[in-house]
Protein backbone atom coordinates (compact mmCIF):
# COMPACT_ATOMS: atom_id res chain seq x y z
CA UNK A 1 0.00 0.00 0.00
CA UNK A 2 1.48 3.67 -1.22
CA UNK A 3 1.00 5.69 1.69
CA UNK A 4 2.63 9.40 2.63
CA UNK A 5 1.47 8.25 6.48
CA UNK A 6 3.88 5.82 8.74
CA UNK A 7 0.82 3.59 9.66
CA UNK A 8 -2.50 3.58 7.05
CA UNK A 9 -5.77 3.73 8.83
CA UNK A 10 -7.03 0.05 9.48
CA UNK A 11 -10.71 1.14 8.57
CA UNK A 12 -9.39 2.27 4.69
CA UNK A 13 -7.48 -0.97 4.19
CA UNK A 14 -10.53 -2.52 4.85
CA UNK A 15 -12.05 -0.83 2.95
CA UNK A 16 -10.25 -1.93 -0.06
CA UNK A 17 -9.24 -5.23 0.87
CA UNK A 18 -13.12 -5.70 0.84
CA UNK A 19 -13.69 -3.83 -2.33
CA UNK A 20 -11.24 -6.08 -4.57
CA UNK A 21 -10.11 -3.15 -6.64
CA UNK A 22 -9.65 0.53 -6.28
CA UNK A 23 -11.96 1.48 -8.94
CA UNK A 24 -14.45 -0.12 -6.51
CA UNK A 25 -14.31 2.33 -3.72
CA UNK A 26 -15.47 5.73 -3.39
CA UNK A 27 -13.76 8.07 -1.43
CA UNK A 28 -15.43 11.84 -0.95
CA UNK A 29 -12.87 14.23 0.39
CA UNK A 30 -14.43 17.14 1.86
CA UNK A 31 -13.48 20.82 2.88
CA UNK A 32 -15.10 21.49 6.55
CA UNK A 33 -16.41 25.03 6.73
CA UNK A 34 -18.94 26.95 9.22
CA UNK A 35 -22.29 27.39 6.72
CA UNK A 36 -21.06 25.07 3.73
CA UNK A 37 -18.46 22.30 3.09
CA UNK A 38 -16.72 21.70 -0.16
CA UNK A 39 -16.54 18.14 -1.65
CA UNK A 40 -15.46 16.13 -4.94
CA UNK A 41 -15.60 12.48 -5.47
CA UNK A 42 -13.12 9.81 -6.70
CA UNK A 43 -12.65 5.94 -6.79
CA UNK A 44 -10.19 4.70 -4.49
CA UNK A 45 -7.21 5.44 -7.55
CA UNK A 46 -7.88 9.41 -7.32
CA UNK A 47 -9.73 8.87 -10.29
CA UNK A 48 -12.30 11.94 -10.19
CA UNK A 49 -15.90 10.57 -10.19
CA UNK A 50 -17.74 13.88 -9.44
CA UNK A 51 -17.00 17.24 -9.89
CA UNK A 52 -15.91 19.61 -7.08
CA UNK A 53 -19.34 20.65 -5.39
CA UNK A 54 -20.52 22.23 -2.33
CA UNK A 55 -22.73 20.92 0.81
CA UNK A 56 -24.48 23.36 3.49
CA UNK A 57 -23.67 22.38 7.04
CA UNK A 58 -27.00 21.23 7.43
CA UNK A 59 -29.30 17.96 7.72
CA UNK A 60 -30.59 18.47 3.97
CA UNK A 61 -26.92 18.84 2.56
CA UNK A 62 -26.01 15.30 4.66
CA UNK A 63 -29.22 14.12 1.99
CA UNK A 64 -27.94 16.21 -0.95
CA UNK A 65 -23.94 14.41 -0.19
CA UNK A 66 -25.90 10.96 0.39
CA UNK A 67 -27.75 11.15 -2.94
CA UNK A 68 -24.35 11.56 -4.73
CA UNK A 69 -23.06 8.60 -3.22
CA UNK A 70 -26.07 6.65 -3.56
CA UNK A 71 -26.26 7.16 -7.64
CA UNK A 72 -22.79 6.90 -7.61
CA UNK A 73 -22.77 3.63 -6.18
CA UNK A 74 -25.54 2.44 -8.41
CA UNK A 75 -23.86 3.56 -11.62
CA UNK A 76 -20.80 1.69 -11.12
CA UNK A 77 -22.38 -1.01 -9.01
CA UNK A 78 -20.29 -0.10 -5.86
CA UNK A 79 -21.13 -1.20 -2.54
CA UNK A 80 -22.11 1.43 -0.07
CA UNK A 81 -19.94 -0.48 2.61
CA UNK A 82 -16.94 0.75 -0.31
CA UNK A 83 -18.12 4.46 0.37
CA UNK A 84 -15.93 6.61 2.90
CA UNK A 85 -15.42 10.19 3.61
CA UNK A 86 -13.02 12.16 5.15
CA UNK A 87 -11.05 15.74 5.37
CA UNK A 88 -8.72 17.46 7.57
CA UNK A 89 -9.37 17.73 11.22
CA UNK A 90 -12.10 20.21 11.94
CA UNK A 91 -13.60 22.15 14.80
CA UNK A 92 -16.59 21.67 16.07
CA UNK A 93 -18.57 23.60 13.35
CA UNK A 94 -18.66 20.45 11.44
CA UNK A 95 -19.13 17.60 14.44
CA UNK A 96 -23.41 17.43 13.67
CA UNK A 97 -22.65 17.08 10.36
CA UNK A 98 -19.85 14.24 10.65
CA UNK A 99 -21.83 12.50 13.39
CA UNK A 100 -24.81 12.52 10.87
CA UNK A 101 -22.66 10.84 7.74
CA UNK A 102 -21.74 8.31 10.49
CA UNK A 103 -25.31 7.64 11.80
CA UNK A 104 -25.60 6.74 7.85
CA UNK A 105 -22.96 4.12 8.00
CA UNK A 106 -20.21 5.41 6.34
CA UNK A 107 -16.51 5.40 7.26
CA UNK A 108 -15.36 9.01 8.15
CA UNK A 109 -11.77 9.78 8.05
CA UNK A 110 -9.53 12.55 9.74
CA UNK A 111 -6.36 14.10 8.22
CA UNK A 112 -4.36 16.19 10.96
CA UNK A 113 -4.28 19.47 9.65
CA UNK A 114 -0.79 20.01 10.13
CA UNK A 115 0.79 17.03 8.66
CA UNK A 116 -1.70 17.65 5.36
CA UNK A 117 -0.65 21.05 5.18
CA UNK A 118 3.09 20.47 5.52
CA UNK A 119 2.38 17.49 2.62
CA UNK A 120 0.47 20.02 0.82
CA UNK A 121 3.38 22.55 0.79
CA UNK A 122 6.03 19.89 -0.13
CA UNK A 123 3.95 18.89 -3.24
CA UNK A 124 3.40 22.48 -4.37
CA UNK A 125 0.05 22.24 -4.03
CA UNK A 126 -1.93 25.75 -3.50
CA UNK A 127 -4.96 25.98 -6.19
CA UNK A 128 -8.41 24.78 -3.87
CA UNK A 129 -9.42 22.22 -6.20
CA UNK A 130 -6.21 20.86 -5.96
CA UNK A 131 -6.41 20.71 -2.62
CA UNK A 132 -8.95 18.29 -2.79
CA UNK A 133 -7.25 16.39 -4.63
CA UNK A 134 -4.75 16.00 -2.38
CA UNK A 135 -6.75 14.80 0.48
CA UNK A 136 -8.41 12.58 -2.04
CA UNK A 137 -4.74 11.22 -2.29
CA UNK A 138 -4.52 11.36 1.15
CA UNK A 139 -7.26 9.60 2.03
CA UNK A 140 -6.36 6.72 -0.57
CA UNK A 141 -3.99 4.21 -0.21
């Protein structure tokens, strides 16, 4: 398993052992913010399988991220158990709305902030969308 992290989280490994192949997980790496969260989607090879989009901090945008997953899952006949998300450590501005994605049964990931920043500047990463990326790669083995 590639990895920038010493030890890979046990739940993600899983996650793929389970899934056979990357192209059978989906991994949605998402930018906590106070009123509204930014998101894209990709298989478990950073493969982009949604556009960069953006989810209000609220009960109806844990539905509007769920539907993506959901029709995402049906179009490429992927588990839900294969579905995690995941970003850089928040505050508590985001805790309903993590607990909530939990309550729905999927895996929820945290990056520290520091380390992904410090990885971030190493790569030369600065553009936001690229950003996402990055945790995408993060977040993926």
């Amino acid at each position: 398993m590639n990895s920038i992290f010493q030890r890979a989280n046990p739940a993600i490994e899983k996650i793929f052992r389970d899934a056979g192949s990357p192209k059978k997980v989906i991994c949605v790496p998402i930018d906590y913010a106070k009123r509204q969260h930014t998101a894209l989607v990709c298989n478990g090879k950073g493969e982009q399988m949604h556009g960069v989009f953006h989810i209000h901090n609220t009960p109806a945008g844990v539905e509007f991220v769920e539907d993506i997953i959901r029709g995402l899952c049906k179009k490429h006949s992927i588990p839900k158990a294969n579905a995690f998300f995941g970003g850089e450590d928040c505050s508590a501005i985001a805790f309903n709305f993590i607990h909530a994605m939990l309550q729905k049964g999927y895996v929820g990931i945290g990056l520290n902030a520091r380390d992904a920043a410090a990885e971030r500047t190493a790569m030369g990463v600065t553009a936001q969308h690229l950003t996402y990326l990055f945790v995408s790669t993060d977040l993926t083995p």
